[in-house]
Structure formats: structure tokens, C-alpha cells
PDB file of N, CA and C in Angstrom:
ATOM      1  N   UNK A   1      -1.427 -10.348 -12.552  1.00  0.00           N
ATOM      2  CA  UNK A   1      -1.492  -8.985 -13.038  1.00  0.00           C
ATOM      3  C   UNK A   1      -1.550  -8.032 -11.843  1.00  0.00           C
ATOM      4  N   UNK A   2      -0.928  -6.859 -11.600  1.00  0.00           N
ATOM      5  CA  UNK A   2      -0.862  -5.861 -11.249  1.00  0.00           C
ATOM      6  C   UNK A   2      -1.899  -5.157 -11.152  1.00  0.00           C
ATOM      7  N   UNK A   3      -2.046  -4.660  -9.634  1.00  0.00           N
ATOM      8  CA  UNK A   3      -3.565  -3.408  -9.457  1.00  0.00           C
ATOM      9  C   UNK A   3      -2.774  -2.447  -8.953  1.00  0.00           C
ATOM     10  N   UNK A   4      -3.043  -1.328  -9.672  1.00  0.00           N
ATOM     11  CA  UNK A   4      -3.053  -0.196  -9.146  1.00  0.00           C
ATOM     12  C   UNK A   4      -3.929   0.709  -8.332  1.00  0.00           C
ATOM     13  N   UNK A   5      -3.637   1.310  -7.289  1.00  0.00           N
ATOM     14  CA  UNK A   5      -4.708   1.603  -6.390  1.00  0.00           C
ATOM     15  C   UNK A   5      -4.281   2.917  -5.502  1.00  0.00           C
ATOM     16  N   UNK A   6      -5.437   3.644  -4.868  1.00  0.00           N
ATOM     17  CA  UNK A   6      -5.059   4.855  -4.052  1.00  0.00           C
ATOM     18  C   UNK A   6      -3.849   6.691  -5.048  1.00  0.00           C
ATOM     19  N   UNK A   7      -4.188   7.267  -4.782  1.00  0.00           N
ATOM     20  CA  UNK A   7      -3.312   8.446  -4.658  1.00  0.00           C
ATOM     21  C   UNK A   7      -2.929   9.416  -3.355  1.00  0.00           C
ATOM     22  N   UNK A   8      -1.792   9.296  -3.531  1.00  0.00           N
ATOM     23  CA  UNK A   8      -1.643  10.002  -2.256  1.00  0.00           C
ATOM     24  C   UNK A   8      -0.005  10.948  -3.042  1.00  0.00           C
ATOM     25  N   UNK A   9      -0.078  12.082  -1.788  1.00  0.00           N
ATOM     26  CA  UNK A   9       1.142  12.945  -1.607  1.00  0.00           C
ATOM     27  C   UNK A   9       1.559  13.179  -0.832  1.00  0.00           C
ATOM     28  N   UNK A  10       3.089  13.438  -1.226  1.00  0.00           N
ATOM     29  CA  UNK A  10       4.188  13.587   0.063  1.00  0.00           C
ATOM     30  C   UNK A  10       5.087  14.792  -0.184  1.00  0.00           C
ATOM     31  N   UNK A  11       4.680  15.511   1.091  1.00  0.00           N
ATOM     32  CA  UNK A  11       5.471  17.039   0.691  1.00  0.00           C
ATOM     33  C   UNK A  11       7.293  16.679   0.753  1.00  0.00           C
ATOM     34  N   UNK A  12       7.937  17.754   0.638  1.00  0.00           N
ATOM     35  CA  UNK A  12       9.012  17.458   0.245  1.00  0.00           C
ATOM     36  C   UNK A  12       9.787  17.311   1.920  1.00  0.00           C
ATOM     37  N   UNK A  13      10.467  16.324   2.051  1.00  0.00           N
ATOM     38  CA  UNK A  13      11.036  15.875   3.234  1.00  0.00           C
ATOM     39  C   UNK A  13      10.916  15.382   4.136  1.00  0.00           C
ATOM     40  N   UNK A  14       9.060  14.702   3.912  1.00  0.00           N
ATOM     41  CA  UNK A  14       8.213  14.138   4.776  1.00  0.00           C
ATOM     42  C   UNK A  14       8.477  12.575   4.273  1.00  0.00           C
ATOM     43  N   UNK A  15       7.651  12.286   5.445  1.00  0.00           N
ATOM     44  CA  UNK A  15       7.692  10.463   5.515  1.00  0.00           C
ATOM     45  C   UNK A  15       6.603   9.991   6.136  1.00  0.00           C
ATOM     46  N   UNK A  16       5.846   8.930   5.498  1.00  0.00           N
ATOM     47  CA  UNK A  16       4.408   8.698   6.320  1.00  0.00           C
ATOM     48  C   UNK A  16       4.730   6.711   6.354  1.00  0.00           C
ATOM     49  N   UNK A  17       4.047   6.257   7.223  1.00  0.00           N
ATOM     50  CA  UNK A  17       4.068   4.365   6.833  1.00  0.00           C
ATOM     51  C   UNK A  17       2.332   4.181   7.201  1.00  0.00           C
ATOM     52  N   UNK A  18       2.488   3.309   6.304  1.00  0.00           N
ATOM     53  CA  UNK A  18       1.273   2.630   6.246  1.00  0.00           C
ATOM     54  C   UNK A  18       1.389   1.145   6.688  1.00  0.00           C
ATOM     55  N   UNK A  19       0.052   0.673   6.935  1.00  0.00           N
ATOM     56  CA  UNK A  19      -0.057  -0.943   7.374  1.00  0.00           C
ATOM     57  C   UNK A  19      -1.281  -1.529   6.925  1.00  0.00           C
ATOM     58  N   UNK A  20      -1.016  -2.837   6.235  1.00  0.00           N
ATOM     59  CA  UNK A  20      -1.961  -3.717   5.112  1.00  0.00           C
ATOM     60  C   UNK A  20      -2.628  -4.722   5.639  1.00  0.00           C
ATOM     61  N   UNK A  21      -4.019  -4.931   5.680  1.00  0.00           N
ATOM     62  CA  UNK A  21      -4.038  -6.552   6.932  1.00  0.00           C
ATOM     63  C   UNK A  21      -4.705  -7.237   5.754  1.00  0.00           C
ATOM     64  N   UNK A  22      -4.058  -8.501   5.478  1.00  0.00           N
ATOM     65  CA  UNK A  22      -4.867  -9.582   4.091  1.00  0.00           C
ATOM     66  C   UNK A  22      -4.955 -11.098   5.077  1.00  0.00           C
ATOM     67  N   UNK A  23      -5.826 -11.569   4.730  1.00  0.00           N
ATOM     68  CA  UNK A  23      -5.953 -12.773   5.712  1.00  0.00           C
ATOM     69  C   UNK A  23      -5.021 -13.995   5.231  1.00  0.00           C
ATOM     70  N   UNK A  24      -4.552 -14.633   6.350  1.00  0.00           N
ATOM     71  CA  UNK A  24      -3.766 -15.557   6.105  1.00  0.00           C
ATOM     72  C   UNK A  24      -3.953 -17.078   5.005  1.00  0.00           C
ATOM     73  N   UNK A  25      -3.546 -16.979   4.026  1.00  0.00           N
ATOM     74  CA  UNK A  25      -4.329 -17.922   3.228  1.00  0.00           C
ATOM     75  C   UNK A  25      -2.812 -18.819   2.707  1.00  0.00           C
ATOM     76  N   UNK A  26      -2.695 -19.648   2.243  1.00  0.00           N
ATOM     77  CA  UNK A  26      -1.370 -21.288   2.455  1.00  0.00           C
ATOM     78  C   UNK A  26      -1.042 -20.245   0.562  1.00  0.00           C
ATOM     79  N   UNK A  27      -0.113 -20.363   0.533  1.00  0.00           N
ATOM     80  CA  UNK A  27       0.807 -20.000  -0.853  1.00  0.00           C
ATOM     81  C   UNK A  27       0.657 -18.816  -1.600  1.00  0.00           C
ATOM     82  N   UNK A  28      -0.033 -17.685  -0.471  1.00  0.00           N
ATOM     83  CA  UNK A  28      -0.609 -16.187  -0.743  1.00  0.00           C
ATOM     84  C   UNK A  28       0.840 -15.465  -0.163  1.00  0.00           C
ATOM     85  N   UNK A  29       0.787 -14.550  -1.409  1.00  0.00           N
ATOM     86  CA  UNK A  29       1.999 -13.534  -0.823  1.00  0.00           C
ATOM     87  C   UNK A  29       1.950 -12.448  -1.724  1.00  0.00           C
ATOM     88  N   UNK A  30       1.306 -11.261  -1.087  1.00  0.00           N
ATOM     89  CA  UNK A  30       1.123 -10.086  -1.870  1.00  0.00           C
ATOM     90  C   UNK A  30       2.314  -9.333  -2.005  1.00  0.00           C
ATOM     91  N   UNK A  31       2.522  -8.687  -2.734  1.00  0.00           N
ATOM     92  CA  UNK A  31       3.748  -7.739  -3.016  1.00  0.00           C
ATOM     93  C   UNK A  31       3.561  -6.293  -3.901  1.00  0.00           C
ATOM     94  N   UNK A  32       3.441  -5.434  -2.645  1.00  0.00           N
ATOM     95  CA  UNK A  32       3.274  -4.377  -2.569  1.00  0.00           C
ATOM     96  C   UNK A  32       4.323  -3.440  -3.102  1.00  0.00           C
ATOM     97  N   UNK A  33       4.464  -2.429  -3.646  1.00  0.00           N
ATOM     98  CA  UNK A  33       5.053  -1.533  -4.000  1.00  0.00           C
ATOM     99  C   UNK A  33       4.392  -0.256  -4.222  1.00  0.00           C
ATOM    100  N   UNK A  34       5.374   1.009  -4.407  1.00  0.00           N
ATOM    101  CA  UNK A  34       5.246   2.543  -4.967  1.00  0.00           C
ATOM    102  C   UNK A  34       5.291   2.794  -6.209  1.00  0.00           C
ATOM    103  N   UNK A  35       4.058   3.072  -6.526  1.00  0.00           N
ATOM    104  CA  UNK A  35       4.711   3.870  -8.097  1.00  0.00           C
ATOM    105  C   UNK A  35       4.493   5.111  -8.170  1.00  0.00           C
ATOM    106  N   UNK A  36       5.836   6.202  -8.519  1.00  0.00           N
ATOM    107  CA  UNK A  36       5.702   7.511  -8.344  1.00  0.00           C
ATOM    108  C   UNK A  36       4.584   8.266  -9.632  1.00  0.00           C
ATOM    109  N   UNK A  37       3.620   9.139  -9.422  1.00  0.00           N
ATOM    110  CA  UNK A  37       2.642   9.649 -10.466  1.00  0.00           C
ATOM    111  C   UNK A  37       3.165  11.168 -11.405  1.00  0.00           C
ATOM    112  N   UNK A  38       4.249  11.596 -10.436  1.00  0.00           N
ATOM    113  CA  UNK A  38       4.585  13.048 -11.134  1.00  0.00           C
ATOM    114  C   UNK A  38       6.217  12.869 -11.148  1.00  0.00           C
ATOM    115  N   UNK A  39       6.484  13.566 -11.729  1.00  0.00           N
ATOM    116  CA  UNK A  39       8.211  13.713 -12.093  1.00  0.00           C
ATOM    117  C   UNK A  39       8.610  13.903 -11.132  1.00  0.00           C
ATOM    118  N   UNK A  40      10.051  13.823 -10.702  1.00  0.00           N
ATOM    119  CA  UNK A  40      10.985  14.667  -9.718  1.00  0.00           C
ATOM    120  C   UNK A  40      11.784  16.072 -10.338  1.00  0.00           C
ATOM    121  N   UNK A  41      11.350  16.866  -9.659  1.00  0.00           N
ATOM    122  CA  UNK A  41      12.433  18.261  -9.987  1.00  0.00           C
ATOM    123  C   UNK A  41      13.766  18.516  -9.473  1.00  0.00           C
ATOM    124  N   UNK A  42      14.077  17.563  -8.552  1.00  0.00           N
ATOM    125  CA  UNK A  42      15.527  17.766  -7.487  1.00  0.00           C
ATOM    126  C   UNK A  42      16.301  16.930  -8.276  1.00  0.00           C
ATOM    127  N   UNK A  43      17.319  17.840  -8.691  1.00  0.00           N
ATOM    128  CA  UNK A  43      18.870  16.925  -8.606  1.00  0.00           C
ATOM    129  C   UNK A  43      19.095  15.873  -7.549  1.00  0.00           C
ATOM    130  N   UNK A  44      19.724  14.741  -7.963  1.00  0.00           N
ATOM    131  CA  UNK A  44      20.366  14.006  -6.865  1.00  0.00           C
ATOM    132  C   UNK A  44      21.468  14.509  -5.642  1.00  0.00           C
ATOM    133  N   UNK A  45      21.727  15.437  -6.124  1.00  0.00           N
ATOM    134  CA  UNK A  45      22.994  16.609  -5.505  1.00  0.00           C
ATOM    135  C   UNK A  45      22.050  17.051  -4.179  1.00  0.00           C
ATOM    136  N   UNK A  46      20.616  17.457  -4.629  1.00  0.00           N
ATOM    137  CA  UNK A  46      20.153  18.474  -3.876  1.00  0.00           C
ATOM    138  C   UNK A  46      18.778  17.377  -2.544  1.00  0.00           C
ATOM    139  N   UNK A  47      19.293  16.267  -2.781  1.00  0.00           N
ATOM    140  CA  UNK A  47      17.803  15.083  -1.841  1.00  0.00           C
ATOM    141  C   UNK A  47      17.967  15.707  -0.861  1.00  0.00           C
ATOM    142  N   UNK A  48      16.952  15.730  -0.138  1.00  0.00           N
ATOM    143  CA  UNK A  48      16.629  15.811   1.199  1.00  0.00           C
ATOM    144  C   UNK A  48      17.591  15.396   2.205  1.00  0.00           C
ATOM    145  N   UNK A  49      17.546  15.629   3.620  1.00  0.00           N
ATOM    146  CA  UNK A  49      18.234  14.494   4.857  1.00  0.00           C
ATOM    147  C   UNK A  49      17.256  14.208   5.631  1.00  0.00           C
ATOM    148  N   UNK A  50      16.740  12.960   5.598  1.00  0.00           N
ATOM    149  CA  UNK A  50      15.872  12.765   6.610  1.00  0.00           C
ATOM    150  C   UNK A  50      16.897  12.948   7.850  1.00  0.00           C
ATOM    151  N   UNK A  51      16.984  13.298   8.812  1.00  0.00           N
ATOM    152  CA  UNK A  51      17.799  13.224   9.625  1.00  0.00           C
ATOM    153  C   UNK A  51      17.589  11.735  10.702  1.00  0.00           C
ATOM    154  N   UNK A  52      16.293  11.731  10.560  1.00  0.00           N
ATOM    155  CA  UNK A  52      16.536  10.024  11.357  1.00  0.00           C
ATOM    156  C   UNK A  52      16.699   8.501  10.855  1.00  0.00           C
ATOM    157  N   UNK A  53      16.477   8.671   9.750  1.00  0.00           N
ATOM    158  CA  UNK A  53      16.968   7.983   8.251  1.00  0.00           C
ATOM    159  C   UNK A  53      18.197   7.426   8.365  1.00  0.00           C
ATOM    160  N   UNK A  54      19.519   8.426   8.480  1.00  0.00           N
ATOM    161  CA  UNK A  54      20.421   8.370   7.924  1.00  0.00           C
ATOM    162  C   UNK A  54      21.481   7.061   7.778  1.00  0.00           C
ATOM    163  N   UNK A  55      20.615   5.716   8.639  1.00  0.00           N
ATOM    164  CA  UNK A  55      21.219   4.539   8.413  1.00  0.00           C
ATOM    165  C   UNK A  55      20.900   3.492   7.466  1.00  0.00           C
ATOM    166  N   UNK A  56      19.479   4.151   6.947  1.00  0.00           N
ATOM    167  CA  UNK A  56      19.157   3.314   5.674  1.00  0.00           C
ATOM    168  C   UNK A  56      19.543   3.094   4.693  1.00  0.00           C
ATOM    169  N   UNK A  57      19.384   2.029   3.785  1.00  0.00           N
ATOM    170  CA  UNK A  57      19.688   2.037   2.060  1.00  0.00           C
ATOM    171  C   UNK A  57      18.402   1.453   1.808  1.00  0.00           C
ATOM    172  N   UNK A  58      18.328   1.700   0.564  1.00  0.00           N
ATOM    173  CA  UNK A  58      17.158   1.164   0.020  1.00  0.00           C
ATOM    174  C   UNK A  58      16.945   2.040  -1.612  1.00  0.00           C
ATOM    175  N   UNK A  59      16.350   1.559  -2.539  1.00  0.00           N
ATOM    176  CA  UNK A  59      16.193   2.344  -3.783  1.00  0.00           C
ATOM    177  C   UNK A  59      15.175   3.285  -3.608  1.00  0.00           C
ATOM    178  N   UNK A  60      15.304   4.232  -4.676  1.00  0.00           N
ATOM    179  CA  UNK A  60      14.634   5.353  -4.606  1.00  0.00           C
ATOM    180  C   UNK A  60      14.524   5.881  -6.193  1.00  0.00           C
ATOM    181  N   UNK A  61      13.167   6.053  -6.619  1.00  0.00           N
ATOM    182  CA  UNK A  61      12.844   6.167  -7.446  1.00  0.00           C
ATOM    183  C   UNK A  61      12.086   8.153  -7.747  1.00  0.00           C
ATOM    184  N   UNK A  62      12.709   8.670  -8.288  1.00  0.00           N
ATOM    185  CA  UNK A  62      11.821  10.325  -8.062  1.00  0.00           C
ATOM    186  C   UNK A  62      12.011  10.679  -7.044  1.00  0.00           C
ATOM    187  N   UNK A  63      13.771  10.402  -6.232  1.00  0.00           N
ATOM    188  CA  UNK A  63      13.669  10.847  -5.046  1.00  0.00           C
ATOM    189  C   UNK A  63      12.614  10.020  -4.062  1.00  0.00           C
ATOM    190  N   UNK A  64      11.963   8.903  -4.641  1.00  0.00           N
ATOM    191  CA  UNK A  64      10.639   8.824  -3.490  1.00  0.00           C
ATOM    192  C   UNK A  64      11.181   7.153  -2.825  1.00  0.00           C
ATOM    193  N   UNK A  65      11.627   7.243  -1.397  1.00  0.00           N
ATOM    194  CA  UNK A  65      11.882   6.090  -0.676  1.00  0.00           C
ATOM    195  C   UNK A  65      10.958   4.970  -0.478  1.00  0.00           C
ATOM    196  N   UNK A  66      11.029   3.755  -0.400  1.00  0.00           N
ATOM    197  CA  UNK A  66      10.383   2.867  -0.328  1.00  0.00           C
ATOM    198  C   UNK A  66      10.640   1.651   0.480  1.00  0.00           C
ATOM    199  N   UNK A  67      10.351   1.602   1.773  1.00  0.00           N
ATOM    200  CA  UNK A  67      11.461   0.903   2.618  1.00  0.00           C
ATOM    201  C   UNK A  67      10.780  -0.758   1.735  1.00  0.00           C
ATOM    202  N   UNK A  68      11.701  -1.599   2.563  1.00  0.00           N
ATOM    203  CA  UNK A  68      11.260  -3.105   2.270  1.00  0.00           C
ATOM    204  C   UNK A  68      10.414  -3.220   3.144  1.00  0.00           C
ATOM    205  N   UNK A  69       8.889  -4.008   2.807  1.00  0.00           N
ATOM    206  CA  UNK A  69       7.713  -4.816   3.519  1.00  0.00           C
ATOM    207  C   UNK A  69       8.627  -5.312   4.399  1.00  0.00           C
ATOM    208  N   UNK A  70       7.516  -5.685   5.964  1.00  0.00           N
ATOM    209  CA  UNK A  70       8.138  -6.191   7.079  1.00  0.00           C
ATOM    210  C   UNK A  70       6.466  -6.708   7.366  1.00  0.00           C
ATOM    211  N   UNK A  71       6.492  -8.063   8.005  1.00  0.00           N
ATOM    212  CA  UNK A  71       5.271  -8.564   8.202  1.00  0.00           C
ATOM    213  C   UNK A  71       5.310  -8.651   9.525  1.00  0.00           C
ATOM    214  N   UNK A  72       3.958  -9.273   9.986  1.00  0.00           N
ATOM    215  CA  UNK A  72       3.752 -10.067  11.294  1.00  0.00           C
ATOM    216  C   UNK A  72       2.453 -10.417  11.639  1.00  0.00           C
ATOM    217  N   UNK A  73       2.439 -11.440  12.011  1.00  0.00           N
ATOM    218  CA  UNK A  73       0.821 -12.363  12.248  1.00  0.00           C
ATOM    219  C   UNK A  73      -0.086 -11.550  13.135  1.00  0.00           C
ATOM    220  N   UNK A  74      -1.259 -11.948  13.033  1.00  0.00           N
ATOM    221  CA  UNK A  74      -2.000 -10.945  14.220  1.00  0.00           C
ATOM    222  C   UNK A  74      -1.938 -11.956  15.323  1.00  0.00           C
ATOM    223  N   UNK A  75      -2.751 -11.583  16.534  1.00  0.00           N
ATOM    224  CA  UNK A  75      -2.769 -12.175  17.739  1.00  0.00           C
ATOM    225  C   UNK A  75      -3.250 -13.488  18.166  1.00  0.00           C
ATOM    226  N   UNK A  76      -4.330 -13.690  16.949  1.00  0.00           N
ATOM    227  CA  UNK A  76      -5.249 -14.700  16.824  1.00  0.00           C
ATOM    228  C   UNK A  76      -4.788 -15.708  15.475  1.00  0.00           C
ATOM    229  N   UNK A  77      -3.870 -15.056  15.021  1.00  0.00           N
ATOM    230  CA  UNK A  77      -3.387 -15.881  13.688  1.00  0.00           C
ATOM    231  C   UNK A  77      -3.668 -16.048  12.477  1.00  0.00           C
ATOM    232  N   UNK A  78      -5.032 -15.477  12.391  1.00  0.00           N
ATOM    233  CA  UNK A  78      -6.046 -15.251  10.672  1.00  0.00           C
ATOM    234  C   UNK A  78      -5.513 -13.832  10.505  1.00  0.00           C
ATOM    235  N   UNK A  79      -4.594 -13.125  10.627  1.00  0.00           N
ATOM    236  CA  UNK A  79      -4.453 -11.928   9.772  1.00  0.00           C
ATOM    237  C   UNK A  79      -2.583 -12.208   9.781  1.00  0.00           C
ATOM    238  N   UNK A  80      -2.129 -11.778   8.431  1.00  0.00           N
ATOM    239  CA  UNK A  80      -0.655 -11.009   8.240  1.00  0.00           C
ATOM    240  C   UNK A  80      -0.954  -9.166   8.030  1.00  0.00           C
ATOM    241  N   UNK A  81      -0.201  -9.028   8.794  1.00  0.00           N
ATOM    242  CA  UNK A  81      -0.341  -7.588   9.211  1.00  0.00           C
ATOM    243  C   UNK A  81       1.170  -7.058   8.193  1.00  0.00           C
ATOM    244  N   UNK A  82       1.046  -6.316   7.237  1.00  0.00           N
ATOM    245  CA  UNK A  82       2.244  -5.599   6.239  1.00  0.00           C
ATOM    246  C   UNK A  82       2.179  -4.427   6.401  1.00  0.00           C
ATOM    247  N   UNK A  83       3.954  -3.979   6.635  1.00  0.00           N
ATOM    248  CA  UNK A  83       3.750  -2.148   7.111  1.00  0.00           C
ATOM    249  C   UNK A  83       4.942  -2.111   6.099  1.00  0.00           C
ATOM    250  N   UNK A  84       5.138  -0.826   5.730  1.00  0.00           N
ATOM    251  CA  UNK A  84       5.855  -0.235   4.642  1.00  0.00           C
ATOM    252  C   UNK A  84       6.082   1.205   5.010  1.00  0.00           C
ATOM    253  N   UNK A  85       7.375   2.217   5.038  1.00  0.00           N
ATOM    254  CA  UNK A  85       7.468   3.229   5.256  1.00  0.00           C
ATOM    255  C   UNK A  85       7.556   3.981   3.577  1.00  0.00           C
ATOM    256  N   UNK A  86       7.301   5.339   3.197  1.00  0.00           N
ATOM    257  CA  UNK A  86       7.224   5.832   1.971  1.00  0.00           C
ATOM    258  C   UNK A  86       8.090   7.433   2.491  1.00  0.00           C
ATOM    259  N   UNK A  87       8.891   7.560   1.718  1.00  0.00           N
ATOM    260  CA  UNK A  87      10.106   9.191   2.265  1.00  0.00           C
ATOM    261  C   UNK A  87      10.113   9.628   0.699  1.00  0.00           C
ATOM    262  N   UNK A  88       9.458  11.232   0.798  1.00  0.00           N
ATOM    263  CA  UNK A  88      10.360  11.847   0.051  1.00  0.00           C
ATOM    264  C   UNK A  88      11.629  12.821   0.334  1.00  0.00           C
ATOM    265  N   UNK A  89      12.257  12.158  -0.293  1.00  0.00           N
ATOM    266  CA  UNK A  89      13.601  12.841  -0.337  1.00  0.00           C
ATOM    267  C   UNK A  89      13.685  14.070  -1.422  1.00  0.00           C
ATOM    268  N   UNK A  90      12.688  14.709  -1.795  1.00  0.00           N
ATOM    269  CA  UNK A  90      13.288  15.595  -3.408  1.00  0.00           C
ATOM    270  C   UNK A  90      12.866  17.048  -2.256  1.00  0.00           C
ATOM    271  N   UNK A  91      13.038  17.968  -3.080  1.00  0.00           N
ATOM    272  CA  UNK A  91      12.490  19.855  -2.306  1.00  0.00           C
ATOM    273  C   UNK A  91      11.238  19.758  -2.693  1.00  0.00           C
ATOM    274  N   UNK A  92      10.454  18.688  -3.855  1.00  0.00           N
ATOM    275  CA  UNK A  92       9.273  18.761  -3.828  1.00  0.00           C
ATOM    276  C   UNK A  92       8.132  17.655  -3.543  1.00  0.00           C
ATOM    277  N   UNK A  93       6.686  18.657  -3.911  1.00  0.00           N
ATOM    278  CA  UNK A  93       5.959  17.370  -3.192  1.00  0.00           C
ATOM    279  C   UNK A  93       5.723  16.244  -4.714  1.00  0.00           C
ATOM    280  N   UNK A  94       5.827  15.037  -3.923  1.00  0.00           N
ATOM    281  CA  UNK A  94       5.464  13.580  -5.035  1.00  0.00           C
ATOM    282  C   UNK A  94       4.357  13.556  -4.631  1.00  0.00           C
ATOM    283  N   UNK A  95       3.558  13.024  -5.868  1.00  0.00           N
ATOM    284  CA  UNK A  95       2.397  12.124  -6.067  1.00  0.00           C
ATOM    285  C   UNK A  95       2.480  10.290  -6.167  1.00  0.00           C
ATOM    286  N   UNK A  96       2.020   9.376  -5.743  1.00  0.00           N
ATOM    287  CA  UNK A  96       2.086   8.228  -5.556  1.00  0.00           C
ATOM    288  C   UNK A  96       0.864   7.208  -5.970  1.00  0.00           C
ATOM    289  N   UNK A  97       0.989   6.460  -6.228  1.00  0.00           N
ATOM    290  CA  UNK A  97       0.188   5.548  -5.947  1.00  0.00           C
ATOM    291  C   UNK A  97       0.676   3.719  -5.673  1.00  0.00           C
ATOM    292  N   UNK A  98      -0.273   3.119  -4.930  1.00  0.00           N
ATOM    293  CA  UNK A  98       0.671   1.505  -4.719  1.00  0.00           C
ATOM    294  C   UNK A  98      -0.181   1.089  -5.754  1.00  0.00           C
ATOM    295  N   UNK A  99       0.799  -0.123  -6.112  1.00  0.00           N
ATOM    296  CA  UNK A  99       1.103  -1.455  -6.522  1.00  0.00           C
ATOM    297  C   UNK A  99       0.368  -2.769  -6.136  1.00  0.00           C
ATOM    298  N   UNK A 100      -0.059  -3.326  -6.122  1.00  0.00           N
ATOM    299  CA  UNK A 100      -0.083  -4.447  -5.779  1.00  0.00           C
ATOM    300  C   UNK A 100      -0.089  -5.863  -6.412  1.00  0.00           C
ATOM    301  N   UNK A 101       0.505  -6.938  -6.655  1.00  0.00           N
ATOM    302  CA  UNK A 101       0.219  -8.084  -7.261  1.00  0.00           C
ATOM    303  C   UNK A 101       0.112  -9.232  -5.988  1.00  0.00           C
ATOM    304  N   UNK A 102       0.001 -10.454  -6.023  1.00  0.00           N
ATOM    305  CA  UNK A 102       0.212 -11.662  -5.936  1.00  0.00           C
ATOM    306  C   UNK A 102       0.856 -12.967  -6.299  1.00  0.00           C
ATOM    307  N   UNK A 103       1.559 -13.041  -5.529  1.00  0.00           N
ATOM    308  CA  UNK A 103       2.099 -14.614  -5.692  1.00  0.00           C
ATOM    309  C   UNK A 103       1.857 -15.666  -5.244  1.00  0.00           C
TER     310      UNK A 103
END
């Protein structure tokens, strides 16, 4: 089952990343996601340009970007370290909150 957790906002054309540390445990694999909390008002016509963006794909839900999880072990080996970038693309600000389950 699915936890929902945190609120946060993203003004319109901004981009913030975050990073997750869960300890390394044998057949653990969290899977993180965005779920947008308020509507989008922007046409698809009218998204944003991130301008340093502009080589990405990825889905987008309310205008609101969600890159793919990217991991990496810590130094000592008991932590997976998960970073995730979050873009809105709309003229306005989104509301958010993550996701989280387990596999």
C-alpha cells in the first residue's frame, strides 16, 4: 500500500530535487513518486521552457515534471542514497505531495 506524505510548492517555472537515504536492506526497493494536489491552469500550448531542461523527456502530469529516480550507495555501504528532480512547467504555482510504496 501506498503512503502519502509531505506538501510542498512549486512556483511556476521553477525546479527543486530532492534526495532520500533508506538503509540498504536484500529485496527492498522503494518507489517514489509525485502526486500533483491542485489543478493545472496552463494550456499545453502555453508550458514553461526550462531553458536548461531542454534535452529531457519524461511525463508530466499538471504540467508538473518528474524526472526518473537515480540511486547510489553511500560510502560505507548501509545507505542507498535516491535523488529525484520535480519542474513545473505550467505559468502557475503547483501543489505536490510524494508517493511512496515498496517492493
Amino acid at each position: 500500500m501506498a503512503g502519502q506524505w509531505g506538501n510542498n510548492t512549486l512556483g511556476a517555472g521553477q525546479q527543486t530535487c530532492f534526495y532520500f537515504v533508506r538503509p540498504v536492506t536484500s529485496g527492498f526497493l522503494p518507489v517514489i513518486s509525485v502526486l500533483p494536489l491542485s489543478p493545472s491552469f496552463t494550456n499545453p500550448g502555453q508550458m514553461y521552457t526550462l531553458q536548461s531542461l531542454d534535452s529531457l523527456s519524461f511525463p508530466t502530469a499538471n504540467q508538473l515534471g518528474v524526472s526518473t529516480i537515480w540511486s547510489q550507495l553511500s560510502d560505507d555501504g548501509s545507505n542507498l542514497i535516491y535523488y529525484m528532480a520535480v519542474m513545473n512547467f505550467s505559468n502557475s504555482t503547483i501543489e505536490y505531495a510524494f508517493v511512496e510504496t515498496d517492493i
